[in-house]
N, C-alpha and C. Protein backbone atom coordinates (compact mmCIF):
# COMPACT_ATOMS: atom_id res chain seq x y z
N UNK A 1 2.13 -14.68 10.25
CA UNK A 1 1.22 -13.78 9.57
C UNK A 1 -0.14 -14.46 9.45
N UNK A 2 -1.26 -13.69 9.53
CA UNK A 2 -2.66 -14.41 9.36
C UNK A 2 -2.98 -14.37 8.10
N UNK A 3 -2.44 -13.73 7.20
CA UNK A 3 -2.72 -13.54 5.57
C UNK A 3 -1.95 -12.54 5.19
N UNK A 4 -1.80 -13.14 4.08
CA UNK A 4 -0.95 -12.57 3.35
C UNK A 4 -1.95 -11.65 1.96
N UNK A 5 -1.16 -10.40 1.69
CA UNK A 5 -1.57 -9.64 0.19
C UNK A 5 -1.60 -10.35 -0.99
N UNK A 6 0.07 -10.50 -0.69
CA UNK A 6 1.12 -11.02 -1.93
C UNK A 6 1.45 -11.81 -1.45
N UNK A 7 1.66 -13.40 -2.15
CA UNK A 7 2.02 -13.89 -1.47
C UNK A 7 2.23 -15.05 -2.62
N UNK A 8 3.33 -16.11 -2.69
CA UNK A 8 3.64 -17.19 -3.17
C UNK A 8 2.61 -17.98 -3.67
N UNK A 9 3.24 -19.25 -4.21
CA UNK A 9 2.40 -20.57 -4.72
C UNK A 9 2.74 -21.46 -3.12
N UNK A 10 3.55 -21.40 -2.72
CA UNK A 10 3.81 -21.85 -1.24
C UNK A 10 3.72 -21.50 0.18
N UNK A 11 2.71 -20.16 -0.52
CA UNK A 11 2.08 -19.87 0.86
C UNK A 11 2.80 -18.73 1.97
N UNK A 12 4.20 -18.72 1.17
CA UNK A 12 5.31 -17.54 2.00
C UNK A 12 4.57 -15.99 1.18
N UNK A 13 5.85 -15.13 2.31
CA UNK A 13 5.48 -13.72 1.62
C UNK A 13 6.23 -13.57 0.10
N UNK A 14 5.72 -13.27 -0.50
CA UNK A 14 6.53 -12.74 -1.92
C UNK A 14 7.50 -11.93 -1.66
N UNK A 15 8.86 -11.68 -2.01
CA UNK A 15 9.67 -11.32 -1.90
C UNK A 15 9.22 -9.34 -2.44
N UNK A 16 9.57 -8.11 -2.32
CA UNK A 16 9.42 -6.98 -2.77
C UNK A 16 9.96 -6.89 -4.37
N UNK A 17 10.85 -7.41 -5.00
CA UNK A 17 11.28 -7.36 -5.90
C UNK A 17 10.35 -8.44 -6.86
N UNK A 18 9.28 -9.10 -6.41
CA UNK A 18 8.10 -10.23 -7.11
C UNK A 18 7.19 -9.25 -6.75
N UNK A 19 6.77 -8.58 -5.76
CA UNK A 19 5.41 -7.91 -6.11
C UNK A 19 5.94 -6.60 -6.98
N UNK A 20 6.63 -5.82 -7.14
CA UNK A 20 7.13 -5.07 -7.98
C UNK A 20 6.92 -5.78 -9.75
N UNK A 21 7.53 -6.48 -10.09
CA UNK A 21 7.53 -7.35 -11.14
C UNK A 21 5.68 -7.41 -11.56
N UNK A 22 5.20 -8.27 -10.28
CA UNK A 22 3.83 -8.35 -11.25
C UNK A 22 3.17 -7.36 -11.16
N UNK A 23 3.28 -6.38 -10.57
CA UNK A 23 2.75 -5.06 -10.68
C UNK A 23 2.86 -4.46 -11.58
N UNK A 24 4.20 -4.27 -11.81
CA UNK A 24 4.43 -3.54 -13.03
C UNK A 24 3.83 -4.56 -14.93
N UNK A 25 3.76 -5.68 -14.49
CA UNK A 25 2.84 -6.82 -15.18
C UNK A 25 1.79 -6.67 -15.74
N UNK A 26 0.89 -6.39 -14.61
CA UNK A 26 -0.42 -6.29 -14.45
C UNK A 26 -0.63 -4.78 -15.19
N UNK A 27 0.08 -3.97 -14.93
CA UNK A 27 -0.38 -2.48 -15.13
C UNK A 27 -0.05 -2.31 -16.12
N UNK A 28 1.17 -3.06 -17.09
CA UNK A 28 1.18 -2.68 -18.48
C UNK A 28 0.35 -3.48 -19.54
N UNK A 29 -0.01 -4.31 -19.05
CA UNK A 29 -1.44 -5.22 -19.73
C UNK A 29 -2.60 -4.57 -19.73
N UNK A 30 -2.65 -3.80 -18.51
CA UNK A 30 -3.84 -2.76 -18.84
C UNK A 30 -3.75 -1.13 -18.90
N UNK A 31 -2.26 -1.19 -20.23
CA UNK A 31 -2.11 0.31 -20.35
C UNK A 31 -2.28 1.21 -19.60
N UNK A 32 -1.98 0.76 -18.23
CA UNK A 32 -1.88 2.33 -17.38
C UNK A 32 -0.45 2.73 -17.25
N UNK A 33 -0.05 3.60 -17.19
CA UNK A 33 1.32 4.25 -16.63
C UNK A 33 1.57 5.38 -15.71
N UNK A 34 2.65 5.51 -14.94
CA UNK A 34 2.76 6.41 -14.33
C UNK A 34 2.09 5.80 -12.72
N UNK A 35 2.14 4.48 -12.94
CA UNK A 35 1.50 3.98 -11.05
C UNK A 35 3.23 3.26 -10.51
N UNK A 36 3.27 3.89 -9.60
CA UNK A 36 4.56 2.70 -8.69
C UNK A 36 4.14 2.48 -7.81
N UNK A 37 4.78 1.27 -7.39
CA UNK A 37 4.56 0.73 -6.00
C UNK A 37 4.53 1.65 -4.78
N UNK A 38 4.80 2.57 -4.44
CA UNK A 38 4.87 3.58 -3.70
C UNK A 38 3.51 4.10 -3.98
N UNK A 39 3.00 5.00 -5.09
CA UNK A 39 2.03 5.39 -4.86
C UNK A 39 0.90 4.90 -5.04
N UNK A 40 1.13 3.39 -5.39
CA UNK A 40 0.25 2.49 -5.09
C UNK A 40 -0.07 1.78 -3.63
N UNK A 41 0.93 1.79 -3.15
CA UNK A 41 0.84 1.77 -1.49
C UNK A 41 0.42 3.49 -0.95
N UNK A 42 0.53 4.14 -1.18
CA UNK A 42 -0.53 5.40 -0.35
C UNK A 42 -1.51 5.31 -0.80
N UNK A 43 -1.83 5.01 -1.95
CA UNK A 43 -3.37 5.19 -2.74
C UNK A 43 -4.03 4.03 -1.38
N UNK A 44 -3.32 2.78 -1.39
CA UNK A 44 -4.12 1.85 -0.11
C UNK A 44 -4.51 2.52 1.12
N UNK A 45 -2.87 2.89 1.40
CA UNK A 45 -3.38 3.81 2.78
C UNK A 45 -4.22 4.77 3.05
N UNK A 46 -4.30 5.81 1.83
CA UNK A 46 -5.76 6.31 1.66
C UNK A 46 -6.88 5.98 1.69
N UNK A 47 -7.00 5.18 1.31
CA UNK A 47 -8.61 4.34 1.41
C UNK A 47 -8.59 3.59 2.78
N UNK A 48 -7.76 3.09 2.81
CA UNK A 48 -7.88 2.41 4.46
C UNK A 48 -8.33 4.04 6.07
N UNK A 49 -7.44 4.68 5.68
CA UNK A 49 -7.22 5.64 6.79
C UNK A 49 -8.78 6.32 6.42
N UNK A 50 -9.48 6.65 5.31
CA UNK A 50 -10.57 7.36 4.59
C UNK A 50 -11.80 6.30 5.40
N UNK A 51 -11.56 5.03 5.82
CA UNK A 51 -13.02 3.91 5.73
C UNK A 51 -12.81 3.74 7.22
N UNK A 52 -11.28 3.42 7.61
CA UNK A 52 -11.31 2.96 8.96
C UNK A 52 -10.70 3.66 9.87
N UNK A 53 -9.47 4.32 9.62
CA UNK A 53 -8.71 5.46 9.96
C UNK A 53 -7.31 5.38 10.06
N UNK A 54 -6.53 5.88 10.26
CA UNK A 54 -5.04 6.25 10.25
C UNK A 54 -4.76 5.01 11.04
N UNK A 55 -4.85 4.57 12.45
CA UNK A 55 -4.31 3.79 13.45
C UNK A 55 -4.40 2.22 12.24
N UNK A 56 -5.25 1.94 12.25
CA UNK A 56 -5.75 0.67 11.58
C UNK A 56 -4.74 0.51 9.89
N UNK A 57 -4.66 1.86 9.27
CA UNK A 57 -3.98 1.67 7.78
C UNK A 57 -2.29 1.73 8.60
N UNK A 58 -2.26 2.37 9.51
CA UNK A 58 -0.77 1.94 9.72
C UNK A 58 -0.48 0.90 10.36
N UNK A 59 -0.92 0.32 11.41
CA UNK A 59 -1.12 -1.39 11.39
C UNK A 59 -0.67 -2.54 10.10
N UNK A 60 -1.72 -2.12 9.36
CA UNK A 60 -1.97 -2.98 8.37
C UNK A 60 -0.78 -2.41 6.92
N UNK A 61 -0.14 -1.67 7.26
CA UNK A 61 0.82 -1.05 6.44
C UNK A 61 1.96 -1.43 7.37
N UNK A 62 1.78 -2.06 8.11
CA UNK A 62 3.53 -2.15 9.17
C UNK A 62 4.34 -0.69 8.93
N UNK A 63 3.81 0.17 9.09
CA UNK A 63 4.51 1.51 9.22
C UNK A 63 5.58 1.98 10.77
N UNK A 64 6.65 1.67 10.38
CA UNK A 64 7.47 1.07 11.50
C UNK A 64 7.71 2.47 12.17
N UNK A 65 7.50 3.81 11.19
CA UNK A 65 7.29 5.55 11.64
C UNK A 65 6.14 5.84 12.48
N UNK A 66 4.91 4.95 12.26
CA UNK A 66 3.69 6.00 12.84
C UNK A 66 2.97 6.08 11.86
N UNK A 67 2.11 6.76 12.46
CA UNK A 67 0.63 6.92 11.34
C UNK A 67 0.85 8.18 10.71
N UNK A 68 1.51 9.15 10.81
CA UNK A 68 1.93 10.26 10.55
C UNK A 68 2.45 10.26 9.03
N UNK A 69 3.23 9.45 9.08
CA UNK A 69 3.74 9.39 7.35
C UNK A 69 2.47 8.56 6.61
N UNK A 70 1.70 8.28 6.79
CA UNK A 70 0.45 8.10 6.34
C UNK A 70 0.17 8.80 5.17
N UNK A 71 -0.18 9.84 5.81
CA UNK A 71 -1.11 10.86 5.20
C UNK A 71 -0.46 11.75 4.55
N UNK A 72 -1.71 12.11 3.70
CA UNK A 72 -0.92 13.10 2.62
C UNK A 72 -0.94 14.62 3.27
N UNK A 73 0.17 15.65 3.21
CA UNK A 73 0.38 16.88 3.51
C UNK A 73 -0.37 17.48 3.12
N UNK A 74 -1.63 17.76 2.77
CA UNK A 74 -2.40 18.53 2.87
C UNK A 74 -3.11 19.05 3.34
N UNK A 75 -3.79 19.74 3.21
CA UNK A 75 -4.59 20.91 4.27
C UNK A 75 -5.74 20.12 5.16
N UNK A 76 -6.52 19.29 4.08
CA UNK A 76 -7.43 18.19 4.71
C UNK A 76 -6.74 17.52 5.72
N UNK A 77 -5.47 16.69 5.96
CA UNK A 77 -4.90 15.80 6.22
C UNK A 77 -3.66 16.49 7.43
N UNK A 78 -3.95 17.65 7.47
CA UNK A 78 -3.21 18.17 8.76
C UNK A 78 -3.68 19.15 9.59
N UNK A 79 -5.56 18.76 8.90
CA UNK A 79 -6.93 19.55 9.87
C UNK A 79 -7.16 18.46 10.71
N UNK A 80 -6.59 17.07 10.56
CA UNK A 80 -7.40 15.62 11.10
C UNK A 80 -6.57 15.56 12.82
């Protein structure tokens, strides 16, 4: 890997069940609720696919489906 998101004190990937944890960490320290990891990962892919485009956020999302599950079902998003 050339870099990592999440990632250890040793430099490995963080396991899914550690970025979950400090996520959910982080977000109740600053009283938000109602964010999961899920729609915190589309909210990324949104902004990625929105700046650079679909090919590039599914890349960088290892989307092992395609760029297709990307995007959100909406009318905008199945005019593209």
């Amino acid at each position: 890997m050339d870099a990592l998101v999440f990632g250890t004190r040793d430099g490995t990937a963080a396991s899914t069940n550690n970025v979950r944890w400090q996520l959910r960490h982080v977000l109740d320290l600053a009283g938000i609720e109602g964010v999961t990891p899920r729609a915190f990962r589309r909210t990324v892919a949104t902004a990625i696919n929105e700046q650079a485009g679909v090919d590039l956020a599914a890349e960088l999302l290892d989307e092992a489906f395609g760029p297709n599950r990307l995007l959100r079902r909406d009318s905008d998003d199945l005019a593209k």
